[in-house]
C-alpha atoms as a PDB file:
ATOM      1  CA  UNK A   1      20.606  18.159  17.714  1.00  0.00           C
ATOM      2  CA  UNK A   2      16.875  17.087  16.619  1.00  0.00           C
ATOM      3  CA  UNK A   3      18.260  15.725  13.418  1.00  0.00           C
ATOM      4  CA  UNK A   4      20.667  13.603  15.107  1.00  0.00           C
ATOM      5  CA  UNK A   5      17.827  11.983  17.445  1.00  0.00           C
ATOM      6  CA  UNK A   6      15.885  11.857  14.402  1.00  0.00           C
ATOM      7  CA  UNK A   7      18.649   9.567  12.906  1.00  0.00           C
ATOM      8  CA  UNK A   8      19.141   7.742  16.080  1.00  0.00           C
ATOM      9  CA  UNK A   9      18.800   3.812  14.937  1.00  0.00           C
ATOM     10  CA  UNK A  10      18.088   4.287  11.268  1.00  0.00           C
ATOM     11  CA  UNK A  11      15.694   6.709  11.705  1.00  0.00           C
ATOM     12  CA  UNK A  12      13.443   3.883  13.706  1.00  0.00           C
ATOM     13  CA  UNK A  13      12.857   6.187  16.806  1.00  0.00           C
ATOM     14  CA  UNK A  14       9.940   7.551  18.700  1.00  0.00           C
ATOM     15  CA  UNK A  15      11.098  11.238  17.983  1.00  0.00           C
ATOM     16  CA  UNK A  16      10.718   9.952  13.958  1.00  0.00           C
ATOM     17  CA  UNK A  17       7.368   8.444  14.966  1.00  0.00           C
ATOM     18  CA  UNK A  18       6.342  11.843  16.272  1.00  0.00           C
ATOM     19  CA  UNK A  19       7.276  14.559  13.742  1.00  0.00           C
ATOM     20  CA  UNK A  20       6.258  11.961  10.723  1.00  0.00           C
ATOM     21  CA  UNK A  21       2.462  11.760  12.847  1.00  0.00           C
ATOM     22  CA  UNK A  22       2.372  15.873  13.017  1.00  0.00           C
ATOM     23  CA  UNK A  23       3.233  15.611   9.149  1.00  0.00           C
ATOM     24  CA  UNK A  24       0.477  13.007   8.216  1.00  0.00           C
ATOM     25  CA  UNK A  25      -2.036  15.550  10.343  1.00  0.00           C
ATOM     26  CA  UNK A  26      -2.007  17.685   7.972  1.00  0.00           C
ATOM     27  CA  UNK A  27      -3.063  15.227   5.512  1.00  0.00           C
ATOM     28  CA  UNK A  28      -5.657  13.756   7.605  1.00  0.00           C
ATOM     29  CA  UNK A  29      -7.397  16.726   7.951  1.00  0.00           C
ATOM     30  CA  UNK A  30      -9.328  18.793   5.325  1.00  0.00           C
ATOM     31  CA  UNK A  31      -7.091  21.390   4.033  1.00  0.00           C
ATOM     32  CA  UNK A  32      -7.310  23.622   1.151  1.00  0.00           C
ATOM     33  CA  UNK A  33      -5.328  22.941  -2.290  1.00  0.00           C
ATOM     34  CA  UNK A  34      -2.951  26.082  -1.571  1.00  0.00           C
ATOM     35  CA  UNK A  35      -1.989  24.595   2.122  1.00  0.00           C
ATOM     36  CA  UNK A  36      -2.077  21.222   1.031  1.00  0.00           C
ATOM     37  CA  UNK A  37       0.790  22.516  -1.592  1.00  0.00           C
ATOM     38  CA  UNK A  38       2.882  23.253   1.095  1.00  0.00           C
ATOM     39  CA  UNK A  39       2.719  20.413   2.915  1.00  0.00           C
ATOM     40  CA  UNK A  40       3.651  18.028  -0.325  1.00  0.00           C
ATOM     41  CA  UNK A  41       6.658  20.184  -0.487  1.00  0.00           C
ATOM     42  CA  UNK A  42       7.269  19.837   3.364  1.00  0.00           C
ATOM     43  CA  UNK A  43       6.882  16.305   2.393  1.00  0.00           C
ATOM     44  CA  UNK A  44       9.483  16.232  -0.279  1.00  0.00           C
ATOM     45  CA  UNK A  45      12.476  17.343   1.929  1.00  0.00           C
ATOM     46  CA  UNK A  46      10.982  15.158   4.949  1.00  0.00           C
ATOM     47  CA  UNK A  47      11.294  11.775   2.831  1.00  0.00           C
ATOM     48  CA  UNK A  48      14.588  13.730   0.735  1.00  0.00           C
ATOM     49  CA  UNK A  49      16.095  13.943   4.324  1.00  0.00           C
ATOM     50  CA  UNK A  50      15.267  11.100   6.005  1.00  0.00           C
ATOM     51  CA  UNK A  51      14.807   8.619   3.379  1.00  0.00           C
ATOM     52  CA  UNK A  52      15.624   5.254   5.738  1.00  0.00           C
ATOM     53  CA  UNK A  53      12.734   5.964   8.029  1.00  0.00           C
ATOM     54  CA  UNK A  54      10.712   4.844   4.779  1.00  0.00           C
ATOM     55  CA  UNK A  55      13.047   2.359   2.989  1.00  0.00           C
ATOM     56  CA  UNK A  56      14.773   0.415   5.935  1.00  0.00           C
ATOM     57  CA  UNK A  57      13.746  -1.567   8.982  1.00  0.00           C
ATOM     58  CA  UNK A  58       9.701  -1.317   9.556  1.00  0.00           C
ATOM     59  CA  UNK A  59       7.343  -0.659   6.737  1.00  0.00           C
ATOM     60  CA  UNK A  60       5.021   1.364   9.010  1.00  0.00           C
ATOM     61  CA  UNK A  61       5.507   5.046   7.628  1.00  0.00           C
ATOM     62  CA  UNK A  62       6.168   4.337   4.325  1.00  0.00           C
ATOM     63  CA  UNK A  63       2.352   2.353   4.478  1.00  0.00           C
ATOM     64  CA  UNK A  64       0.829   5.166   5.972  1.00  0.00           C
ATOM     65  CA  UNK A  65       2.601   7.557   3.931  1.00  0.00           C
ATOM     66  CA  UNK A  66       1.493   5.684   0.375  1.00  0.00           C
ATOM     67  CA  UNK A  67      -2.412   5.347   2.011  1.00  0.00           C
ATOM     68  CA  UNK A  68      -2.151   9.440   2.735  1.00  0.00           C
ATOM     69  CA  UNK A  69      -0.978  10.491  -0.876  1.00  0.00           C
ATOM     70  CA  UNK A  70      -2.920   7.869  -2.735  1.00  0.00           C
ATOM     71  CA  UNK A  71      -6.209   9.370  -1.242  1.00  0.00           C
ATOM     72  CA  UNK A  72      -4.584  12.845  -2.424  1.00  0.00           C
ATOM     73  CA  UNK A  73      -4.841  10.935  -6.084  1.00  0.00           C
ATOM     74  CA  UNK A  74      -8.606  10.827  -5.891  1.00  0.00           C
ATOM     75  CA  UNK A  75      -8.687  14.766  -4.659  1.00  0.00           C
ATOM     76  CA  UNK A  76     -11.758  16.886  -6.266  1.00  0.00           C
ATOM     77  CA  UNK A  77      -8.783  19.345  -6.945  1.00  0.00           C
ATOM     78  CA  UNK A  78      -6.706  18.911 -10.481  1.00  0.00           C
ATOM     79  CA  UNK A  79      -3.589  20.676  -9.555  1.00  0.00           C
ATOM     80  CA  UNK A  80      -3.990  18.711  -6.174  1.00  0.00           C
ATOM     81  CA  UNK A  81      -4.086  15.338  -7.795  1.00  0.00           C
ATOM     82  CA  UNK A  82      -1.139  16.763  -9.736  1.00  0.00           C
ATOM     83  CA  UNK A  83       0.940  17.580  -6.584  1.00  0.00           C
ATOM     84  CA  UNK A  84      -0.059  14.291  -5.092  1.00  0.00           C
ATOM     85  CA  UNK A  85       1.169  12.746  -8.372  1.00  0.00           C
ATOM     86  CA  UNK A  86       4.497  14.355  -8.441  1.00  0.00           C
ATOM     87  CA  UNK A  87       5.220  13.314  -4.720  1.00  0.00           C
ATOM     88  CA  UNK A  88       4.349   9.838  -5.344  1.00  0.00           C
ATOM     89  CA  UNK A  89       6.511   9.607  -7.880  1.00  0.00           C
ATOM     90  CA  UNK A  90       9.205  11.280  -6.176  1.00  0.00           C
ATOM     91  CA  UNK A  91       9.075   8.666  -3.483  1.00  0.00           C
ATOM     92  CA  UNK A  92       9.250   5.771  -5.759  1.00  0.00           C
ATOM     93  CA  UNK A  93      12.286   7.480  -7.428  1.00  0.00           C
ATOM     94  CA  UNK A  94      13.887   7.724  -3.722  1.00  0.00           C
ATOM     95  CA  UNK A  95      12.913   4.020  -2.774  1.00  0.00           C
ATOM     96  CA  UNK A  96      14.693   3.571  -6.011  1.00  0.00           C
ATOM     97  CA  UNK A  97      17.507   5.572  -5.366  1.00  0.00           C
ATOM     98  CA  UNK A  98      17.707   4.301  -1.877  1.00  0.00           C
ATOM     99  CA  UNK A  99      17.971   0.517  -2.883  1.00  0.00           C
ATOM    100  CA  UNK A 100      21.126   1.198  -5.153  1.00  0.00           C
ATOM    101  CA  UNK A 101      19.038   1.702  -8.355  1.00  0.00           C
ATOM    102  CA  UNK A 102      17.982  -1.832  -8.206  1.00  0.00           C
ATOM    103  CA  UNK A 103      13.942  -2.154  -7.123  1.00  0.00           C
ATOM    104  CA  UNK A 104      11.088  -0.042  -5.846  1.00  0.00           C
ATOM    105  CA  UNK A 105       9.848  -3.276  -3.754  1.00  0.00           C
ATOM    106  CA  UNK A 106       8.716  -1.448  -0.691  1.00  0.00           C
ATOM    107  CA  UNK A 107       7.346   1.214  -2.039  1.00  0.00           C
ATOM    108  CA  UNK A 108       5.198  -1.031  -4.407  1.00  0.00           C
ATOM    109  CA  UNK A 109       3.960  -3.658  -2.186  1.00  0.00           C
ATOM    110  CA  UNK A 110       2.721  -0.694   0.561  1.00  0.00           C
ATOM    111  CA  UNK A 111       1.513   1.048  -2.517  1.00  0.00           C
ATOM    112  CA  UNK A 112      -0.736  -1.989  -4.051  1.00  0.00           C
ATOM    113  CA  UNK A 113      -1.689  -2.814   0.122  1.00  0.00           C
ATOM    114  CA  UNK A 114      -2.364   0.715   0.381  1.00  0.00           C
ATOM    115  CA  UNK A 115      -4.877   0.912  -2.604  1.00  0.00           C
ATOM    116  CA  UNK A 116      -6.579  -2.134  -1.499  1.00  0.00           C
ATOM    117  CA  UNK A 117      -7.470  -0.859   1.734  1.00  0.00           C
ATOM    118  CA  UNK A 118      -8.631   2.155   0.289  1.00  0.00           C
ATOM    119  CA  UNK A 119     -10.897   0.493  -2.137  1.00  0.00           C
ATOM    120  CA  UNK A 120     -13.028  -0.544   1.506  1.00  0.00           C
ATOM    121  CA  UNK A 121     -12.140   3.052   2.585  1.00  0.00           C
ATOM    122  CA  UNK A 122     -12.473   5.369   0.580  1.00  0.00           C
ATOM    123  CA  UNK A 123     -14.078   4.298  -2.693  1.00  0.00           C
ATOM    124  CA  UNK A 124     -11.263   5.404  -5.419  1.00  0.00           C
ATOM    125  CA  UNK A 125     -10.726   4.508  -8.543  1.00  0.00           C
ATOM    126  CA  UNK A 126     -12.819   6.699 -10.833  1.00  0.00           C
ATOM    127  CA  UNK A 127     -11.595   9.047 -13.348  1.00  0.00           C
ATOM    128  CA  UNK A 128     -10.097  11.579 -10.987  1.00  0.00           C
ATOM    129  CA  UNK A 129      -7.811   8.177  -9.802  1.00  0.00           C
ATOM    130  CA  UNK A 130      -7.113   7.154 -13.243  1.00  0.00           C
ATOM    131  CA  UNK A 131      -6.339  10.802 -14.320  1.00  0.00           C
ATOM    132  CA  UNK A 132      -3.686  10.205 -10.941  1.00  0.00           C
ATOM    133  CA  UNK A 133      -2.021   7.311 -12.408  1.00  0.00           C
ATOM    134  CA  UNK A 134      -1.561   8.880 -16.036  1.00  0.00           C
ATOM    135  CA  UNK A 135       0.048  11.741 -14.943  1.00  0.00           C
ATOM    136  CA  UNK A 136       2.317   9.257 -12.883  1.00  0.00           C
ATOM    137  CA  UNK A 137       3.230   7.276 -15.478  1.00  0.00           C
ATOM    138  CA  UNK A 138       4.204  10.336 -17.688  1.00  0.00           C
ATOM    139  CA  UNK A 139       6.445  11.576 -15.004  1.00  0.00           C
ATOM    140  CA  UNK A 140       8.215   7.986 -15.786  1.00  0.00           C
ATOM    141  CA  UNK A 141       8.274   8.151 -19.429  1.00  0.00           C
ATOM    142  CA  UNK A 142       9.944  12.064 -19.845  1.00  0.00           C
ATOM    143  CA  UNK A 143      12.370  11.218 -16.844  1.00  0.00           C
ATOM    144  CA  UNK A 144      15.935  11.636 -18.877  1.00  0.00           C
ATOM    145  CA  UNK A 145      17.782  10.722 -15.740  1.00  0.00           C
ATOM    146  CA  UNK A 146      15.927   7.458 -15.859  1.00  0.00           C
ATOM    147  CA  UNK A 147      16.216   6.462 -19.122  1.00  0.00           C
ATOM    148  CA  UNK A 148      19.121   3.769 -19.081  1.00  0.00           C
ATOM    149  CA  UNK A 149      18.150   2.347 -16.140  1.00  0.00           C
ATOM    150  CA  UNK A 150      14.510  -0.182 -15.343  1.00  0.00           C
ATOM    151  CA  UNK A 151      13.155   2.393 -12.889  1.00  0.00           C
ATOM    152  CA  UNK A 152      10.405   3.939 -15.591  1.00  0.00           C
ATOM    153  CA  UNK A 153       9.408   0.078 -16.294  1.00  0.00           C
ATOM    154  CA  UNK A 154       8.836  -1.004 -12.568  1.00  0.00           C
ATOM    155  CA  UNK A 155       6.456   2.563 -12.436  1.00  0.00           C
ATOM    156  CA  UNK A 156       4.603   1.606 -15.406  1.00  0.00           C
ATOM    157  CA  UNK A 157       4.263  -2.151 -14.225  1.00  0.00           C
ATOM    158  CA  UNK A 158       2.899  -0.951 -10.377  1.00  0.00           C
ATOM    159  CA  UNK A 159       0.402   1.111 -12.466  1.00  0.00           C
ATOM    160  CA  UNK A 160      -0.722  -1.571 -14.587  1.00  0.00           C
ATOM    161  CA  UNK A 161      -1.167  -3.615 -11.458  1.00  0.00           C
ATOM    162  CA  UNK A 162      -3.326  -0.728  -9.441  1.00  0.00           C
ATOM    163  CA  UNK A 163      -5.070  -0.724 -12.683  1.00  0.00           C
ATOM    164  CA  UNK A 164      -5.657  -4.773 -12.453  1.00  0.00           C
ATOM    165  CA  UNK A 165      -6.889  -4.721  -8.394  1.00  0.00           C
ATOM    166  CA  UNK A 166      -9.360  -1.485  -9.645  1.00  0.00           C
ATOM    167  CA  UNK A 167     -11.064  -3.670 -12.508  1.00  0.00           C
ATOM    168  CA  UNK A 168     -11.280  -6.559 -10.376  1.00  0.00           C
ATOM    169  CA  UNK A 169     -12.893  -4.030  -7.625  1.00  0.00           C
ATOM    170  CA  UNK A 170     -15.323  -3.258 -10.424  1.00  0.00           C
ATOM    171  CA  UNK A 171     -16.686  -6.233 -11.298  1.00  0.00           C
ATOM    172  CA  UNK A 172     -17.070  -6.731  -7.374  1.00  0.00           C
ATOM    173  CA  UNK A 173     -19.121  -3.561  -7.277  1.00  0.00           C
ATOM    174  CA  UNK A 174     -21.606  -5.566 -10.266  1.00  0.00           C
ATOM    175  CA  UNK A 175     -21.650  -8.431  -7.980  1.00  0.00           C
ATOM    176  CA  UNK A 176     -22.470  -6.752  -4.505  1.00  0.00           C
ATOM    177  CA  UNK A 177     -25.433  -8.183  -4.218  1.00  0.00           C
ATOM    178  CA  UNK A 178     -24.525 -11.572  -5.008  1.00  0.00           C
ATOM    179  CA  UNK A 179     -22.267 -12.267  -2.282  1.00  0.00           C
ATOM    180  CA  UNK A 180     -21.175 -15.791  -3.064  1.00  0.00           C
ATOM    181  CA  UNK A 181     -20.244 -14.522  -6.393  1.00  0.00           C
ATOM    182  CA  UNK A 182     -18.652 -11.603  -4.343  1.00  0.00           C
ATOM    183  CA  UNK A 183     -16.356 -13.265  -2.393  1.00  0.00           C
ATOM    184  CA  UNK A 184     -15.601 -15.401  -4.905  1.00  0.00           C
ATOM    185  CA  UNK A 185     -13.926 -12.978  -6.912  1.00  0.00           C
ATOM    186  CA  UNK A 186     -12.116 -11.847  -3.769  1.00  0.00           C
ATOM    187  CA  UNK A 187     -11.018 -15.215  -3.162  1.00  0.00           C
ATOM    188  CA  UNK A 188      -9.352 -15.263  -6.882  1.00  0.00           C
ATOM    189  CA  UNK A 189      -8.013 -11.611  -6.359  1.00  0.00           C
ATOM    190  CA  UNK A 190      -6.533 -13.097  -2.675  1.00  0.00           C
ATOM    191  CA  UNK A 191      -4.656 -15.948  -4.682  1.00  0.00           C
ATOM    192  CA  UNK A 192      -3.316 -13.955  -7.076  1.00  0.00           C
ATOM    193  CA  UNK A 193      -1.571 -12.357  -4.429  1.00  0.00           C
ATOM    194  CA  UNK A 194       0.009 -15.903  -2.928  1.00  0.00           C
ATOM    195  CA  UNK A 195       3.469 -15.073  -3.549  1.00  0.00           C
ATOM    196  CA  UNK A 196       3.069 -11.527  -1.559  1.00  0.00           C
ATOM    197  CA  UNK A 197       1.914 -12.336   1.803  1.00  0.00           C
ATOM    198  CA  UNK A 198       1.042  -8.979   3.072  1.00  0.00           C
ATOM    199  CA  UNK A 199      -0.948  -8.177   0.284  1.00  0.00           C
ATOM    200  CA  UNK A 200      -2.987 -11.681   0.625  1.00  0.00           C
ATOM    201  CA  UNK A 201      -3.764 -11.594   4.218  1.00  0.00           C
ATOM    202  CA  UNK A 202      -5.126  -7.676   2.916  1.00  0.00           C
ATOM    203  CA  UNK A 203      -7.663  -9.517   0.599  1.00  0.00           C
ATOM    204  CA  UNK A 204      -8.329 -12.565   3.171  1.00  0.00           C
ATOM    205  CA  UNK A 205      -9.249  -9.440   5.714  1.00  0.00           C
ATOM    206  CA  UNK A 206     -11.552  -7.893   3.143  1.00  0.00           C
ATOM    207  CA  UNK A 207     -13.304 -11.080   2.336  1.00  0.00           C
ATOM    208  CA  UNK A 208     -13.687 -12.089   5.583  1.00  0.00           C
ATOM    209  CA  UNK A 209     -15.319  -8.583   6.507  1.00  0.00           C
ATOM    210  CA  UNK A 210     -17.565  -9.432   3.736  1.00  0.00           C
ATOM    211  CA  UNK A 211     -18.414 -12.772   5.071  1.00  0.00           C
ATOM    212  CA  UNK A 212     -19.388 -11.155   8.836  1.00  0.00           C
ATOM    213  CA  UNK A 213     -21.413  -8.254   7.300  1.00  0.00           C
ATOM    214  CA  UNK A 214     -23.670 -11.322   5.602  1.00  0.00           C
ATOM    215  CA  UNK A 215     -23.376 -13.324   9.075  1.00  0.00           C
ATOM    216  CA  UNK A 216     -21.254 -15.974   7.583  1.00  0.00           C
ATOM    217  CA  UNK A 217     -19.694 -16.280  10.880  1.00  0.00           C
ATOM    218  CA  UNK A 218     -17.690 -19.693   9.892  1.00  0.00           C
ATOM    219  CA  UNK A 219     -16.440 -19.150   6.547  1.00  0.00           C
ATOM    220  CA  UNK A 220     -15.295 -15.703   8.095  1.00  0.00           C
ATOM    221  CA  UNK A 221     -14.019 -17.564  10.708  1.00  0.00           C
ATOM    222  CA  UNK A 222     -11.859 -19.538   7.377  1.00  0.00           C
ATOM    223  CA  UNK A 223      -9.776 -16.330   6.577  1.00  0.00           C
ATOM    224  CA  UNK A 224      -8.836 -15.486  10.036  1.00  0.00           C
ATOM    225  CA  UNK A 225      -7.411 -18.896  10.384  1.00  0.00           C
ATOM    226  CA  UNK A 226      -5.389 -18.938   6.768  1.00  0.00           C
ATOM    227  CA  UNK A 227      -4.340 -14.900   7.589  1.00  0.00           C
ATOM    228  CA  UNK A 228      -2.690 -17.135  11.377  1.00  0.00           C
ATOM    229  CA  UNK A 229      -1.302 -19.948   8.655  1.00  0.00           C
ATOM    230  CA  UNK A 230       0.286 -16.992   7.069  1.00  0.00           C
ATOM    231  CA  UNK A 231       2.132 -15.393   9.808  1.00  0.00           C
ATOM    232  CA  UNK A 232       2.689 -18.599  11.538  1.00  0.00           C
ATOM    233  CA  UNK A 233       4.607 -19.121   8.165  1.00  0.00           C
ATOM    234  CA  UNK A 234       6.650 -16.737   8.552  1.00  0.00           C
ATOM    235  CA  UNK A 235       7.573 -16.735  11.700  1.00  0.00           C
ATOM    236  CA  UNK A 236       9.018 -20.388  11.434  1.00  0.00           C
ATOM    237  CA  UNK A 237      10.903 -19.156   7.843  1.00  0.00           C
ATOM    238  CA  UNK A 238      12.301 -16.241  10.829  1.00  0.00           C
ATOM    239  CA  UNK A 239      13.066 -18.903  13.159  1.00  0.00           C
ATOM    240  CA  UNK A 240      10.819 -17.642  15.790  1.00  0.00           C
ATOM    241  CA  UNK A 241       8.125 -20.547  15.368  1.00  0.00           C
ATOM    242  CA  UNK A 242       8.635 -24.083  15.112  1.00  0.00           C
ATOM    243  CA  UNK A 243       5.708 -25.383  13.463  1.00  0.00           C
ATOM    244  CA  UNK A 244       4.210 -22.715  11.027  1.00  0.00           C
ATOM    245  CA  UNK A 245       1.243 -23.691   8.530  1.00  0.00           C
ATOM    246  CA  UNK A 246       0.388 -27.345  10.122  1.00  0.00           C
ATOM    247  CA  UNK A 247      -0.285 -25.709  13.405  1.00  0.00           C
ATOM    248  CA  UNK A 248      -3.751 -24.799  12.391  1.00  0.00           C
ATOM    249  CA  UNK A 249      -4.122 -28.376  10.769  1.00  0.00           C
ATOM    250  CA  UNK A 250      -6.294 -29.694  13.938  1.00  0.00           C
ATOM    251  CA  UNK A 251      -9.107 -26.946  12.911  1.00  0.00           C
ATOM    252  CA  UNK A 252      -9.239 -27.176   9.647  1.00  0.00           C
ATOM    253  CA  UNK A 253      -7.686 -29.446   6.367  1.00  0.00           C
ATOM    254  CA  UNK A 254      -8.348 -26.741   4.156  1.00  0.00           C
ATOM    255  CA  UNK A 255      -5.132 -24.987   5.699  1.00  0.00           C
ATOM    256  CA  UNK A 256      -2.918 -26.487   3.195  1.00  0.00           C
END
């Protein structure tokens, strides 16, 4: 009976909303490596079961679910930041899987979001991270059941580009007292990102956070406005706004 409700539209349901909350608890709070075990493995059949509450319709739990892990990645505990490992890459396999062997597109772009928000968060990307991301990549490389197909190369490229947003973090950490130069490199990291909405309104929230903290009220002011240009965008390309982008042209030129 509960799985049935839990299936109930697609698996987009309140029930859904509920158990995968009680599951993310566990992760939320500290727990030791031998519980925390169990619950990646609880994990494993939750996402094995009901892999379209993660893959199809709202990207909510599969956002929260790649922020939850990730910070697993960066655990004190090696044969913690191996389990975390092993799930992630398990999920990407199942996005994988789920989308007729043909992308991981979800689970990358809430995976790159996910490590930029942590970045703010949580701090990651030292060795215990990096150690994270090696071990992930390995899975992909001694996969046999992957071989003939491009799901090892779309791993290895979403590492390469976790590895790109770190080293840009880096030289952001150099320049944290030099807040023009900060933001600046935020600004380049934001555009890099123009193609992937989501992902740039994540930067454009992070610089303009930046910009408040140093009472830059206006130029914070600036990102708000293009992060509105962006959704405005694409709500018109949805047909649910008429004017998108130019809307905001009466406040500002520097829209376009």
């Amino acid at each position: 009976l509960f799985q049935r409700q839990l299936q109930q539209s697609d698996c987009q349901n309140a029930l859904m909303k509920k158990v995968f909350d009680t599951h993310m608890l566990f992760l939320q709070i500290n727990q030791s490596a031998a519980a925390l075990k169990h619950i990646f493995a609880a994990l494993r059949l939750f996402v094995g079961k009901f892999p379209s509450a993660f893959f199809q319709g709202q990207a909510d739990l599969c956002g929260s679910l790649c922020y939850e892990i990730l910070k697993c990645c960066n655990h004190r505990s090696r044969s913690t930041q191996t389990e975390a490992s092993a799930l992630l890459y398990f999920f990407m396999r199942k996005n994988f899987e789920f989308n007729k062997q043909k992308s991981i597109v979800r689970s990358h772009l809430q995976l790159i979001k996910a490590v930029s928000q942590l970045i703010a968060d949580a701090g990651i990307g030292g060795s215990r991270f990096q150690h994270s991301l090696a071990i992930i990549n390995n899975f992909a490389n001694g996969d046999k059941q992957m071989k003939n197909v491009n799901f090892p190369a779309e791993v290895k490229d979403l590492t390469k580009r976790i590895r790109t947003v770190l080293m840009a973090t880096a030289q952001m950490k150099e320049h944290e007292k030099d807040p023009e130069m900060l933001v600046d490199l935020q600004y380049s990291l934001a555009n890099s990102y123009a193609s992937t909405p989501e992902l740039r309104r994540t930067w454009l929230e992070s610089m303009a956070k930046i910009h408040a903290r140093n009472g830059d009220l206006s130029e914070a002011a600036m990102c708000y406005i293009h992060i509105a240009a962006l959704i405005a965008e694409y709500l018109k390309r949805k047909g649910l706004f008429s004017m998108g982008w130019p809307a905001f042209l009466s406040i500002t030129p520097n829209i376009k």
